[in-house]
N, C-alpha and C. Protein backbone atom coordinates (compact mmCIF):
# COMPACT_ATOMS: atom_id res chain seq x y z
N UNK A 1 67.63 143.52 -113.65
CA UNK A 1 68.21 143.93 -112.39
C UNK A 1 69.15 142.81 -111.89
N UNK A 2 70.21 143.26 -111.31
CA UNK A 2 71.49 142.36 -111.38
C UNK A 2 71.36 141.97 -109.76
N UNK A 3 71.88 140.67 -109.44
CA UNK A 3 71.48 139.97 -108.33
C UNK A 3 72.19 140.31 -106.89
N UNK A 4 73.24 141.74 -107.07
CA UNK A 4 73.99 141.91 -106.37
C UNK A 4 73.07 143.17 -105.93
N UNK A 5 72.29 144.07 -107.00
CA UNK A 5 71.38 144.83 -106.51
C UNK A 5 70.17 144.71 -106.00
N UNK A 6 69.22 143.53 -106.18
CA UNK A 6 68.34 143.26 -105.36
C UNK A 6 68.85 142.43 -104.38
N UNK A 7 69.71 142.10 -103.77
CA UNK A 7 70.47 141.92 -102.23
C UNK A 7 70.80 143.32 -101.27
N UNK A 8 71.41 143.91 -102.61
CA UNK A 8 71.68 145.47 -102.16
C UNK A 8 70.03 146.26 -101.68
N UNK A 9 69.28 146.04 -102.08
CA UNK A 9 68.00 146.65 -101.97
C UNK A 9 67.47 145.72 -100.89
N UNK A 10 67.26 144.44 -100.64
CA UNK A 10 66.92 143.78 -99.01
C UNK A 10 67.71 144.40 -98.15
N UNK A 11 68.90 144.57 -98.16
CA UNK A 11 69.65 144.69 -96.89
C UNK A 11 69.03 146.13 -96.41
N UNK A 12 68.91 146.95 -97.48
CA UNK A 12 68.59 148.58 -96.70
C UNK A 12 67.43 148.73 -96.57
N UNK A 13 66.33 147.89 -97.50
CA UNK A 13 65.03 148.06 -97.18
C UNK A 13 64.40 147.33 -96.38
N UNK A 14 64.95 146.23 -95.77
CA UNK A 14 64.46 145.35 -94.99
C UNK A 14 63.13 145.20 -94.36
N UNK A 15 63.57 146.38 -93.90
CA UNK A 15 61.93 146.32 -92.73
C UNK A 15 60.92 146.91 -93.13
N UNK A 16 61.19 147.87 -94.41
CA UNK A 16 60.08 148.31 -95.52
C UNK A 16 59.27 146.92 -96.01
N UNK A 17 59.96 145.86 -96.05
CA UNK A 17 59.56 144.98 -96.95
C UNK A 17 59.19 143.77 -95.72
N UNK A 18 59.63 144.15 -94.86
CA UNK A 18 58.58 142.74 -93.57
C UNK A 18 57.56 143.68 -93.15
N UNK A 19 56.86 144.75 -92.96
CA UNK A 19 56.06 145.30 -92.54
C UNK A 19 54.76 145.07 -93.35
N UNK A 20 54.59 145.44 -94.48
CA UNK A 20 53.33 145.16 -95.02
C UNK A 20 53.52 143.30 -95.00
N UNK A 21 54.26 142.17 -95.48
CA UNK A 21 54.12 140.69 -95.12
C UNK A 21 53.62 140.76 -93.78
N UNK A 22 53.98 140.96 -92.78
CA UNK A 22 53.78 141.04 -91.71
C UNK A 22 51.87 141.52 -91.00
N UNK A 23 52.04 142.36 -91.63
CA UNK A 23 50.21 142.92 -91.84
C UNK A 23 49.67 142.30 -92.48
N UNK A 24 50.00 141.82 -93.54
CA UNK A 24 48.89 141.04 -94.38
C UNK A 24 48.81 139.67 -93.72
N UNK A 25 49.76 139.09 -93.26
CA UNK A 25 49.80 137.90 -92.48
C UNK A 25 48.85 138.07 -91.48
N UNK A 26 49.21 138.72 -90.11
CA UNK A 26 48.40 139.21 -89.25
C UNK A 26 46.94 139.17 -89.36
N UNK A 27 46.52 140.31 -90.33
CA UNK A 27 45.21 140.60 -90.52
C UNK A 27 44.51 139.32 -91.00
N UNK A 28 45.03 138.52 -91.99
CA UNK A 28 44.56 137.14 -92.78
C UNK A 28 44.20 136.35 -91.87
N UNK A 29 45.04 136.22 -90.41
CA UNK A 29 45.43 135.10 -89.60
C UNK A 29 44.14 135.53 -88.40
N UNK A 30 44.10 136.78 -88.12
CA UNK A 30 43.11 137.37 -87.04
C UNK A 30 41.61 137.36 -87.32
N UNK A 31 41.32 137.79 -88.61
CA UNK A 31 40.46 137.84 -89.55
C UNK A 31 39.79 136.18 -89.61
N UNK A 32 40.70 135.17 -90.00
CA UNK A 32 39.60 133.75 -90.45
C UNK A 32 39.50 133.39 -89.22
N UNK A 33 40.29 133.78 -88.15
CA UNK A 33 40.18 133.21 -86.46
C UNK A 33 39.12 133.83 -85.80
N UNK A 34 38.72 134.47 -86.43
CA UNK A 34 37.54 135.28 -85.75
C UNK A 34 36.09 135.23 -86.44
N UNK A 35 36.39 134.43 -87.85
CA UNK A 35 35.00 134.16 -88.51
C UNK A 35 34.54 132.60 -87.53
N UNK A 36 32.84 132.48 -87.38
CA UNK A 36 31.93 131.58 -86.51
C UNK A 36 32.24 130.29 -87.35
N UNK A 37 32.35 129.11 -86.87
CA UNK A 37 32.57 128.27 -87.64
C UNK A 37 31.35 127.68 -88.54
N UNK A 38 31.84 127.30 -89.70
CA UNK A 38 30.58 126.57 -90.74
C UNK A 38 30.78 125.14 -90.85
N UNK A 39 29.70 124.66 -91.13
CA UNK A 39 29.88 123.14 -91.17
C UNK A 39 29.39 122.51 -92.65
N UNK A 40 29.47 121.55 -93.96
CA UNK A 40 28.98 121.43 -94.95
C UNK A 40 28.71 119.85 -94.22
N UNK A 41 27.50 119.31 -95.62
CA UNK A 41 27.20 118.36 -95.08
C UNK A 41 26.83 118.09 -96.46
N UNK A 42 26.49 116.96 -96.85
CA UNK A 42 26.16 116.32 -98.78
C UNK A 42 26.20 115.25 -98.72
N UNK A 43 25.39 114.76 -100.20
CA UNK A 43 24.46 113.39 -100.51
C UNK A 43 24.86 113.47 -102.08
N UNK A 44 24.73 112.42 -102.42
CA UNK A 44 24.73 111.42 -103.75
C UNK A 44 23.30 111.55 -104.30
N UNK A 45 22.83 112.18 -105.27
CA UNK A 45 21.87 111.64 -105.81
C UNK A 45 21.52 111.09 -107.51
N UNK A 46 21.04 110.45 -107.76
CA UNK A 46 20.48 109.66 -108.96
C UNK A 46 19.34 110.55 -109.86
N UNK A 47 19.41 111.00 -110.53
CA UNK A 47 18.52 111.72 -111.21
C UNK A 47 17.94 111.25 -112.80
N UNK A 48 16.81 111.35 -112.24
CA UNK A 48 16.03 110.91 -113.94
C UNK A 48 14.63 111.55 -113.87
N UNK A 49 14.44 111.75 -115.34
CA UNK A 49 13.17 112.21 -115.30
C UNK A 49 11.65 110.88 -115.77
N UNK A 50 11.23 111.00 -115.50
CA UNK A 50 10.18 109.86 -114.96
C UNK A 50 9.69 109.17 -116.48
N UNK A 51 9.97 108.04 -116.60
CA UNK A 51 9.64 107.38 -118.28
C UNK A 51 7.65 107.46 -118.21
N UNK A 52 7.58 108.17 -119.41
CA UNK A 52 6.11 107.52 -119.50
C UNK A 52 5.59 106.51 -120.20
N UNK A 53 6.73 105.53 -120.72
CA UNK A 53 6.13 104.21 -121.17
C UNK A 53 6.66 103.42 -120.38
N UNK A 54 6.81 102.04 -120.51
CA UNK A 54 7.27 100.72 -119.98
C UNK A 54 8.60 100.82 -120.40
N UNK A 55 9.27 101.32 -121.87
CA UNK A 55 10.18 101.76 -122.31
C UNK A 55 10.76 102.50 -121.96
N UNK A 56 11.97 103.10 -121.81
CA UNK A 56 12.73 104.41 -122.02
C UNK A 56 13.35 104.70 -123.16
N UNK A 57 13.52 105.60 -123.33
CA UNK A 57 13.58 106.69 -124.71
C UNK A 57 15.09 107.24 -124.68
N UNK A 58 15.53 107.53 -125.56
CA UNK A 58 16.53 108.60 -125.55
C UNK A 58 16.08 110.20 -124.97
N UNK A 59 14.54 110.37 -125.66
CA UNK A 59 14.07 111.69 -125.03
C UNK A 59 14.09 111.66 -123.60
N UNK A 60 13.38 110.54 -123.33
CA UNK A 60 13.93 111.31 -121.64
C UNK A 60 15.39 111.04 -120.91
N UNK A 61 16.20 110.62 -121.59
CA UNK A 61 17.82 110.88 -121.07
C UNK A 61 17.83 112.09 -121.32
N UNK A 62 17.42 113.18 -122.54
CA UNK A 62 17.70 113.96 -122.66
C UNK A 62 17.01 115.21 -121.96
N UNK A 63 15.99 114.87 -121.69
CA UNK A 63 15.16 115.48 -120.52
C UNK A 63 15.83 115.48 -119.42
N UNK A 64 16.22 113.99 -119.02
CA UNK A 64 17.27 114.51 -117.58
C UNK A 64 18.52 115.26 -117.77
N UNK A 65 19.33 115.24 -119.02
CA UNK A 65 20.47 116.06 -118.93
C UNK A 65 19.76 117.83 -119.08
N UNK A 66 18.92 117.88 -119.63
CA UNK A 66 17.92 119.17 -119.17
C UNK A 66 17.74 119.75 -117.79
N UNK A 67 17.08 119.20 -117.49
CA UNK A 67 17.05 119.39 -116.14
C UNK A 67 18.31 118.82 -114.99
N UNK A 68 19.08 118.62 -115.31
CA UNK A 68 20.36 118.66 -114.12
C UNK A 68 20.88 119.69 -114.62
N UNK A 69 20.89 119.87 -115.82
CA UNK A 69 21.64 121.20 -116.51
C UNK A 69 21.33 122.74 -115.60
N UNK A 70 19.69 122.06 -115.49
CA UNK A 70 19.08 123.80 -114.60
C UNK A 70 19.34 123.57 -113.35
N UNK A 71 19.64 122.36 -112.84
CA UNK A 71 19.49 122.09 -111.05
C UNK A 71 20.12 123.32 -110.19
N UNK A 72 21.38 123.61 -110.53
CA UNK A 72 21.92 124.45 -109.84
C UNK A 72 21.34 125.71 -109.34
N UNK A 73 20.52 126.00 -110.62
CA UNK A 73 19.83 127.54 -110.76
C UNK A 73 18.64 127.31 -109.47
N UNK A 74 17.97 126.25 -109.77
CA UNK A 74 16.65 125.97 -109.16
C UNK A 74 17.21 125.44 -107.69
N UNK A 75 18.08 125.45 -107.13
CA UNK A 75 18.16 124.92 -106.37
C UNK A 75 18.77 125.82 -104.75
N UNK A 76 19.44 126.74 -105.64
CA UNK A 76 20.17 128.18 -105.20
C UNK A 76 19.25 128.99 -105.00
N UNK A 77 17.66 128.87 -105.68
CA UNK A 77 16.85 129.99 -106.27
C UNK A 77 15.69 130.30 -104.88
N UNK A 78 15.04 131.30 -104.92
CA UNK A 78 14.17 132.10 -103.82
C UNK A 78 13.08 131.05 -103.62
N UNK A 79 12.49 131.03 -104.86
CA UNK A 79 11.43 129.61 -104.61
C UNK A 79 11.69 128.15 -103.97
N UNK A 80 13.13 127.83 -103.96
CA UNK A 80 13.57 126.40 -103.98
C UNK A 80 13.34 126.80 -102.03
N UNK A 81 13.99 127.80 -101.84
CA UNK A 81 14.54 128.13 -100.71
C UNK A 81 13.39 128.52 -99.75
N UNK A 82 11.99 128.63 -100.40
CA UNK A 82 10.90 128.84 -99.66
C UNK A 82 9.95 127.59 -99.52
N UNK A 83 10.18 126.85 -99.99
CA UNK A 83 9.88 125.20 -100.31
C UNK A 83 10.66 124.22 -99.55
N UNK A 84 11.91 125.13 -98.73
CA UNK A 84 12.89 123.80 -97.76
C UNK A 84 12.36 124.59 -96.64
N UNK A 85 12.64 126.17 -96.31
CA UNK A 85 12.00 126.88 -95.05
C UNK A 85 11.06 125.77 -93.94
N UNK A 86 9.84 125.20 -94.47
CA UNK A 86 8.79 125.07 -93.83
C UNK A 86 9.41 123.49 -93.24
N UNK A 87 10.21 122.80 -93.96
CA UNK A 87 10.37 121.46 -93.70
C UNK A 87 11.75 121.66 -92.31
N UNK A 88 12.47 122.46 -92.70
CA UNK A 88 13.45 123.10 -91.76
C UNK A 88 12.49 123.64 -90.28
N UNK A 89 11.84 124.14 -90.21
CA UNK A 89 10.70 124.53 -89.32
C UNK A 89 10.70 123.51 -88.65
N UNK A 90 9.81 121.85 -88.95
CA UNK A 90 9.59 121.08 -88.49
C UNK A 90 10.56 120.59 -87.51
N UNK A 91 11.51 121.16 -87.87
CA UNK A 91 12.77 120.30 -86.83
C UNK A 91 13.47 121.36 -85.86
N UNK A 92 12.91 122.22 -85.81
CA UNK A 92 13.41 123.87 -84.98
C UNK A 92 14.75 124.52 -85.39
N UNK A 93 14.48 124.28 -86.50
CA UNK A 93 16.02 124.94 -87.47
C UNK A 93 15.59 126.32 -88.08
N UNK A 94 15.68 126.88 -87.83
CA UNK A 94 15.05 128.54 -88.75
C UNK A 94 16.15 129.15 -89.27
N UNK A 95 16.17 129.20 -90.40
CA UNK A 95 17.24 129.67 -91.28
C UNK A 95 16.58 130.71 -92.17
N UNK A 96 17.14 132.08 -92.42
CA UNK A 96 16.01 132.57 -93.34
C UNK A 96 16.33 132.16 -94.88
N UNK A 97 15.61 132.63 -95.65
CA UNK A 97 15.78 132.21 -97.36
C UNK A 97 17.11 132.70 -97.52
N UNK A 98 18.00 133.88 -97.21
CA UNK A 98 18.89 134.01 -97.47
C UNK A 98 20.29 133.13 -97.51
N UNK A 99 19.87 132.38 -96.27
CA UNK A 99 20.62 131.61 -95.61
C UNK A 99 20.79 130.17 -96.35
N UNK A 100 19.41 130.07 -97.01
CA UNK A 100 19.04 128.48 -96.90
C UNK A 100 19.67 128.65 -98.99
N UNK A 101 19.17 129.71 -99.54
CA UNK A 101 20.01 130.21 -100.38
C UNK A 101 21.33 129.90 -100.82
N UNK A 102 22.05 130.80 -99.74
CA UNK A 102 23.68 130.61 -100.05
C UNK A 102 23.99 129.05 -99.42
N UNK A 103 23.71 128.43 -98.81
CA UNK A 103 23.72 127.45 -98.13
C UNK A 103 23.72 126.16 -99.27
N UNK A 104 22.75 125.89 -100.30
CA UNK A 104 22.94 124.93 -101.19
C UNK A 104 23.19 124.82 -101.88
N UNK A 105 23.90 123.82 -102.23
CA UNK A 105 24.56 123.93 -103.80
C UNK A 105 24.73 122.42 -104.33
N UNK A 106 24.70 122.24 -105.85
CA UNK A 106 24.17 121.18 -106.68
C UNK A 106 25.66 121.31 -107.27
N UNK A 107 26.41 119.93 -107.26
CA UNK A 107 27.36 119.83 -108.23
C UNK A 107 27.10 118.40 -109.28
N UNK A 108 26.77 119.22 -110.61
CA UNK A 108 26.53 117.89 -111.95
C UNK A 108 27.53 116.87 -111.98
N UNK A 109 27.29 115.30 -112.05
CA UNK A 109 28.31 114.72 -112.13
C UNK A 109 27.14 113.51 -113.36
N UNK A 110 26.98 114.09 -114.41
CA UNK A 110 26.32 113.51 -115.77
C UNK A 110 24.97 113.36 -115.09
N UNK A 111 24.10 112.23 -114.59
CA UNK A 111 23.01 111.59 -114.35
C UNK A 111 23.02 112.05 -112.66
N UNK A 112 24.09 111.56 -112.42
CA UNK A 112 24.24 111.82 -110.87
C UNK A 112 24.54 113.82 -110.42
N UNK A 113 23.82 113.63 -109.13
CA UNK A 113 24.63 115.40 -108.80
C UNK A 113 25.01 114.87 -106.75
N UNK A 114 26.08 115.60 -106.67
CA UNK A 114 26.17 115.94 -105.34
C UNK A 114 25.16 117.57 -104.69
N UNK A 115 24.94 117.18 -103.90
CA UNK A 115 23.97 117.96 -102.88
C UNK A 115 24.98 118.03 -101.99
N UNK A 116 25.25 119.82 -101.28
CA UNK A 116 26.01 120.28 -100.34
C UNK A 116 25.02 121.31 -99.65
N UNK A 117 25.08 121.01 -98.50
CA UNK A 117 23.99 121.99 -97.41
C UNK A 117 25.42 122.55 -96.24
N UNK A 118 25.49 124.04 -96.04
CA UNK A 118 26.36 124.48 -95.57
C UNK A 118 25.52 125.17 -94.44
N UNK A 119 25.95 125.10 -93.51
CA UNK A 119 25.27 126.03 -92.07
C UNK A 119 26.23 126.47 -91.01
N UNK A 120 25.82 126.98 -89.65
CA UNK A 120 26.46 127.43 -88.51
C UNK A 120 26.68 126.17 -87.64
N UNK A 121 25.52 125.55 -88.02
CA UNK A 121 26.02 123.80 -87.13
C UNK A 121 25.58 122.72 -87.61
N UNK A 122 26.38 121.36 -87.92
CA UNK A 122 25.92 120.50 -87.80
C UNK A 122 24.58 120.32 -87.80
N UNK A 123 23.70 120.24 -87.08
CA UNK A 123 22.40 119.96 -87.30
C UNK A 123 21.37 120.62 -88.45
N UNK A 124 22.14 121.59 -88.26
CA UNK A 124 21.50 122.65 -89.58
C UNK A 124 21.66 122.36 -90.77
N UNK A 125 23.21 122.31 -91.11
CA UNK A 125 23.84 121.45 -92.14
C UNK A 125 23.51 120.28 -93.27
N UNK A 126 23.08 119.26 -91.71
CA UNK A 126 22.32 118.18 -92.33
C UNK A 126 20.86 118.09 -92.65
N UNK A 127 20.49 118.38 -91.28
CA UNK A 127 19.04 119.09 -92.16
C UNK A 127 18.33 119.71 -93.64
N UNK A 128 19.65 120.85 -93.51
CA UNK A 128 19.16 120.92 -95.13
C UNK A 128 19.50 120.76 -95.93
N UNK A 129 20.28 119.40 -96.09
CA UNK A 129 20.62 118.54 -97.49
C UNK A 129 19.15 117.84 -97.42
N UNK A 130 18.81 117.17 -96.57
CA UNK A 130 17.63 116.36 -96.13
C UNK A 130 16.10 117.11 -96.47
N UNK A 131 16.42 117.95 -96.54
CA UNK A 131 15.26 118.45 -96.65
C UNK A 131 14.98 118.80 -98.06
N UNK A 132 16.44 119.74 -98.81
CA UNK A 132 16.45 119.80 -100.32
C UNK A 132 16.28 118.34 -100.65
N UNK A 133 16.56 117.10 -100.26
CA UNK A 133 16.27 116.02 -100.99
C UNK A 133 14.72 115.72 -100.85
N UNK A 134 13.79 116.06 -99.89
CA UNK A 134 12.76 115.55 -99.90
C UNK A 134 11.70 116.76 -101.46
N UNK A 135 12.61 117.43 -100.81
CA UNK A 135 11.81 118.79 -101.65
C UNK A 135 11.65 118.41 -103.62
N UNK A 136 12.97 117.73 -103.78
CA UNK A 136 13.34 117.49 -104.95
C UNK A 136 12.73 116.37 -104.99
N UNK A 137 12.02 115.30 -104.03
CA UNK A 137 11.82 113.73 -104.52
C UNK A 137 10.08 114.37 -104.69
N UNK A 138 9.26 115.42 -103.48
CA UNK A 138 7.98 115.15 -103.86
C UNK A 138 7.38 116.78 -105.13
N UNK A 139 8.28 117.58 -105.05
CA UNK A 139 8.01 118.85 -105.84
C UNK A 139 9.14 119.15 -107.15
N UNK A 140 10.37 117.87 -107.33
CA UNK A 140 11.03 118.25 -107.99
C UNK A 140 10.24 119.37 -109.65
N UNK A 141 9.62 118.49 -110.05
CA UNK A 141 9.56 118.91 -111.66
C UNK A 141 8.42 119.82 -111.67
N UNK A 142 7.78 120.42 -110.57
CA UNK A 142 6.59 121.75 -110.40
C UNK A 142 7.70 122.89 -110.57
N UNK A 143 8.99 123.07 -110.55
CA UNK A 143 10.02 124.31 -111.13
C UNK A 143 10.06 124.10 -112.15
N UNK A 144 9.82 123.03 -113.17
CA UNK A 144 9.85 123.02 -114.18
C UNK A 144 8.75 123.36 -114.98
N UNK A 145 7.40 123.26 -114.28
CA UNK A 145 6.22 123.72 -114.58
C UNK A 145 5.30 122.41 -114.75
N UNK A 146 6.15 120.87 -114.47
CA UNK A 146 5.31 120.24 -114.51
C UNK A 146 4.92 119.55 -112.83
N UNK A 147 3.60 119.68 -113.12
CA UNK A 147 2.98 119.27 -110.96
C UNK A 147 1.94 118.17 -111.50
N UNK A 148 2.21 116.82 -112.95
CA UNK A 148 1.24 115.77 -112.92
C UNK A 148 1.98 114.87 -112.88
N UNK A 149 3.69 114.77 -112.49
CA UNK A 149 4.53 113.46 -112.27
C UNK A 149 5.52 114.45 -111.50
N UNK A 150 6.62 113.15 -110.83
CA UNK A 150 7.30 113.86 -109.89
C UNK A 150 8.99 113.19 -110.34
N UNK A 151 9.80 113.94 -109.81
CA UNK A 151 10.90 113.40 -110.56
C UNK A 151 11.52 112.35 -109.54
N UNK A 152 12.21 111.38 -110.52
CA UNK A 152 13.05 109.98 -109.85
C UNK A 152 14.41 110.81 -109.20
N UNK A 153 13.86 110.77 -107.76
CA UNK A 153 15.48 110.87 -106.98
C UNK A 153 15.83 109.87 -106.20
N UNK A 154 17.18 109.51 -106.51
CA UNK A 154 17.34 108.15 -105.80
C UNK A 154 18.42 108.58 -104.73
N UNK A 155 18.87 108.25 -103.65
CA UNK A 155 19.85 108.37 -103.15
C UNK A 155 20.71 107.61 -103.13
N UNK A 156 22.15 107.80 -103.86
CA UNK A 156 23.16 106.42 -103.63
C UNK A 156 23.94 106.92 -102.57
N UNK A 157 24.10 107.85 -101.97
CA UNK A 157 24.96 108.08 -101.20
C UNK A 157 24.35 109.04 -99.77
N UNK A 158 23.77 108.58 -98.68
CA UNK A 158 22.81 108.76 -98.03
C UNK A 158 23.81 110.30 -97.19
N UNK A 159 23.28 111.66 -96.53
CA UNK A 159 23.91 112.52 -95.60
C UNK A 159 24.88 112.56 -95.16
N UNK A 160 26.24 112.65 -95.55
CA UNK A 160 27.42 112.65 -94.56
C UNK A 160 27.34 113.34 -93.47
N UNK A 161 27.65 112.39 -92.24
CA UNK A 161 28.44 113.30 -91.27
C UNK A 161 29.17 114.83 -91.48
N UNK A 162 28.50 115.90 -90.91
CA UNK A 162 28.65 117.35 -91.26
C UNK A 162 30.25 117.59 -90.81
N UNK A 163 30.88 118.16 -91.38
CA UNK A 163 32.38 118.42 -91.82
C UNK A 163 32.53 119.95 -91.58
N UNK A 164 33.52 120.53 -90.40
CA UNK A 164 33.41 122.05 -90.36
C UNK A 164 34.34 122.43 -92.13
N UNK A 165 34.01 123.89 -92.69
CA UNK A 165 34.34 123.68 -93.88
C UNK A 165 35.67 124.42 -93.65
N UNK A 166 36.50 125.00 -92.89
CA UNK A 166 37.52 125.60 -92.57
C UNK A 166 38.81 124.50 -91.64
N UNK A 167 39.95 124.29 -92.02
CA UNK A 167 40.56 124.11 -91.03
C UNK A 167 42.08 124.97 -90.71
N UNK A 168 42.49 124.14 -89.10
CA UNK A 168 43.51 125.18 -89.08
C UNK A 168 44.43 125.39 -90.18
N UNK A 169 44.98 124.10 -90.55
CA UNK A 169 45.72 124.03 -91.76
C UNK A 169 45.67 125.49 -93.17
N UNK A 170 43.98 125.44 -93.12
CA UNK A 170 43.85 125.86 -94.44
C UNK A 170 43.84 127.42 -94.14
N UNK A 171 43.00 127.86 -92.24
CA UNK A 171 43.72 129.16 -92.27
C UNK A 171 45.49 129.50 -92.35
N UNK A 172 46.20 128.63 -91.77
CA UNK A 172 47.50 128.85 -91.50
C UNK A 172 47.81 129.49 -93.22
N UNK A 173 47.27 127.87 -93.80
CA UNK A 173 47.89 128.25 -95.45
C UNK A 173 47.69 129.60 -95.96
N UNK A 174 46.18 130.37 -95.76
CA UNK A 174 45.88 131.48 -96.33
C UNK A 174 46.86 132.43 -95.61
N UNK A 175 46.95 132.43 -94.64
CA UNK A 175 48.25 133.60 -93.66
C UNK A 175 49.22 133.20 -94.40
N UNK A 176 49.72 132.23 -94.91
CA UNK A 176 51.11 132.30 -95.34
C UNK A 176 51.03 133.07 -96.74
N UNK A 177 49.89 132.49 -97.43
CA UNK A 177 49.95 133.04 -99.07
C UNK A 177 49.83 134.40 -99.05
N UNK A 178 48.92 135.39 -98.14
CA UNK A 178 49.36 136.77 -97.52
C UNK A 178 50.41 137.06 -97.68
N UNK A 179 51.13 136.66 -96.79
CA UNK A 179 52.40 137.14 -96.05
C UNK A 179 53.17 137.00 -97.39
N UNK A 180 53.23 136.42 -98.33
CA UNK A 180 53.77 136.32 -99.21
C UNK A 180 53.69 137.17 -100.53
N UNK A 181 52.12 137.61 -100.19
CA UNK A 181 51.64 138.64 -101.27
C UNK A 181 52.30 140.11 -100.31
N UNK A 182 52.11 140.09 -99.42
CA UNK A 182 52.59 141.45 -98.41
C UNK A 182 54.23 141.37 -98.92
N UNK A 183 54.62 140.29 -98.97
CA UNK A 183 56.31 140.11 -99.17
C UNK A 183 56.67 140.93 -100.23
N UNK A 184 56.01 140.25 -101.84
CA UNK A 184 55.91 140.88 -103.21
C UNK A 184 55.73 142.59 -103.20
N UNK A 185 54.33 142.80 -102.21
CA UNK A 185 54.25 144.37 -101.69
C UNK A 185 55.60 145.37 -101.40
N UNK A 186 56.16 144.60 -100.58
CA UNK A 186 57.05 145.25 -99.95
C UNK A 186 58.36 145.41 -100.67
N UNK A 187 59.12 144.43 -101.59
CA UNK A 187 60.21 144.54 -102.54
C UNK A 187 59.25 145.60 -103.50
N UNK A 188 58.19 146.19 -103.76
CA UNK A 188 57.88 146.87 -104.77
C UNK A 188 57.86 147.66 -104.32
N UNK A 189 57.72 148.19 -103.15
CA UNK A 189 58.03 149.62 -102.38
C UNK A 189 59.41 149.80 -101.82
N UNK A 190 60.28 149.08 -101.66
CA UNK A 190 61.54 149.04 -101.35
C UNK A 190 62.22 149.47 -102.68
N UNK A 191 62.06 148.54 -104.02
CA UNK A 191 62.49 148.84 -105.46
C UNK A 191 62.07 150.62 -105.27
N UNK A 192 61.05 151.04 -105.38
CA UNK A 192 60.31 152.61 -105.79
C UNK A 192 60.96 153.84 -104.67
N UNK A 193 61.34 152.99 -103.70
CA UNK A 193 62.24 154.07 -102.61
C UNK A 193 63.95 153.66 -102.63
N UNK A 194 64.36 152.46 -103.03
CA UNK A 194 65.41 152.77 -103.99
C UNK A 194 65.78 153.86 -105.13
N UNK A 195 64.95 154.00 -106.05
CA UNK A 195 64.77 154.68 -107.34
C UNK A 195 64.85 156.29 -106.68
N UNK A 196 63.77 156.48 -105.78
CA UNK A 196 63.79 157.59 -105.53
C UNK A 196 64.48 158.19 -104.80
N UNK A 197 65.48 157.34 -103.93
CA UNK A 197 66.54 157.88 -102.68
C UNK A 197 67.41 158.29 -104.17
N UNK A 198 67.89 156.84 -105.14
CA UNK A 198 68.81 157.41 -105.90
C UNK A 198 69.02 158.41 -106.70
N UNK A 199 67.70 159.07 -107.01
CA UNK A 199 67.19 160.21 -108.06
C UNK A 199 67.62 161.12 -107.08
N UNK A 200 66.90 161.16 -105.53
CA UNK A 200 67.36 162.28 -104.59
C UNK A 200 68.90 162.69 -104.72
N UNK A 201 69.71 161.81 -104.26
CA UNK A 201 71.13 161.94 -104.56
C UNK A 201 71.88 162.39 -105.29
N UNK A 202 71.56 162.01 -107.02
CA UNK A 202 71.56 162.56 -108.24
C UNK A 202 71.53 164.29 -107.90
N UNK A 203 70.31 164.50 -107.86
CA UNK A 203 70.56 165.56 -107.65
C UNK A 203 71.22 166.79 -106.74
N UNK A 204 70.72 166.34 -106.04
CA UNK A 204 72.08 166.73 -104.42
C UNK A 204 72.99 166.89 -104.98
N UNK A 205 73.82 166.01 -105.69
CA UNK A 205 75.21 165.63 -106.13
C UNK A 205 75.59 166.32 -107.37
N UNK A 206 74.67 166.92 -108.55
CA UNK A 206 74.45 167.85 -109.30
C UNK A 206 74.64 169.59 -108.63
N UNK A 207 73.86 169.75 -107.62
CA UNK A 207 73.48 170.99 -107.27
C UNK A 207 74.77 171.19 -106.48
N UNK A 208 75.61 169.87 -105.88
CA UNK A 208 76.69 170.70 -105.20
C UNK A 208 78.03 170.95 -106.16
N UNK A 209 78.02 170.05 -107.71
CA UNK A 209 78.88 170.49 -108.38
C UNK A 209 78.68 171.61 -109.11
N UNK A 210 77.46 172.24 -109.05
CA UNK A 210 77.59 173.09 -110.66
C UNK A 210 78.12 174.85 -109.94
């Protein structure tokens, strides 16, 4: 398509083609302005699984890359999440399992993992990084099936200050990348009512010569 015809096709379709950008912008922009704000909050931790000699082994390096391997699962999981509940309690935070669920998450970094606790506030937030850490220092390796040693969690990097996880910036950005997908929308319906005004014509222009 030659560059004199998709100019030719903005100029007449114009407002075919700002209307859906325009909506998708809108809706994107109204839409994250109206979601409750969330806050994340995360820790550093040290992970090993507990030597049973004076020695350490290669087996248990490989035991810990085992088990960080599963952390994520166990940590996301219904049981993990009914095992932070009660410690969350203690501090008048009530979150249900669902919550406390989507809320944590384990990112592997070899030996080490980051811990992220996401909530409605700050206090919640931090809480339950704090609490998945206690959960993991006195019940870690009972998900694993073992409850006669407990696993080495160390903290190198103690609770951050809770961080809302949205900003304006990043809604603005999503309204723009919209508006931009609405843009693409709209030259594809402008192109398809091009085609078809010109087919209309065609024929018009047939039926009045023959």
């Amino acid at each position: 398509m030659e560059l004199t015809t998709l100019l030719r096709i903005v100029r007449r379709f114009w407002l075919l083609m700002l209307v859906p950008a325009l909506i998708a912008g809108g809706l994107s922009l109204w839409f994250d302005l109206q979601q409750p704000p969330r806050y994340t909050a995360t820790a550093r931790l040290l992970i090993t699984y507990p030597a049973t000699t004076a020695t350490d082994s290669a087996e248990i390096w490989q035991i810990t890359e085992y088990i960080i391997d599963d952390m994520p699962q166990v940590v996301s999981s219904a049981s993990f999440a009914a095992k932070v509940s009660p410690l969350l309690a203690t501090r008048n935070i009530n979150l249900t399992l669902a919550e406390i669920q989507q809320g944590l998450r384990i990112n592997p970094l070899h030996r080490a993992v980051d811990i992220s606790g996401e909530a409605s506030s700050p206090a919640a937030a931090q809480a339950l990084v704090e609490a998945a850490i206690t959960v993991l220092q006195t019940e870690g390796l009972a998900f694993w099936g073992r409850t006669d040693t407990q696993l080495s969690v160390v903290v190198l990097d103690g609770v951050s200050p809770p961080q809302l996880t949205t900003s304006l910036r990043s809604v603005v950005f999503d309204a723009a990348l919209r508006t931009a997908l609405g843009l693409i929308a709209g030259f594809a319906l402008a192109v398809a009512a091009t085609v078809l005004y010109e087919r209309r014509e065609n024929r018009l222009w047939k039926s009045a010569t023959m």
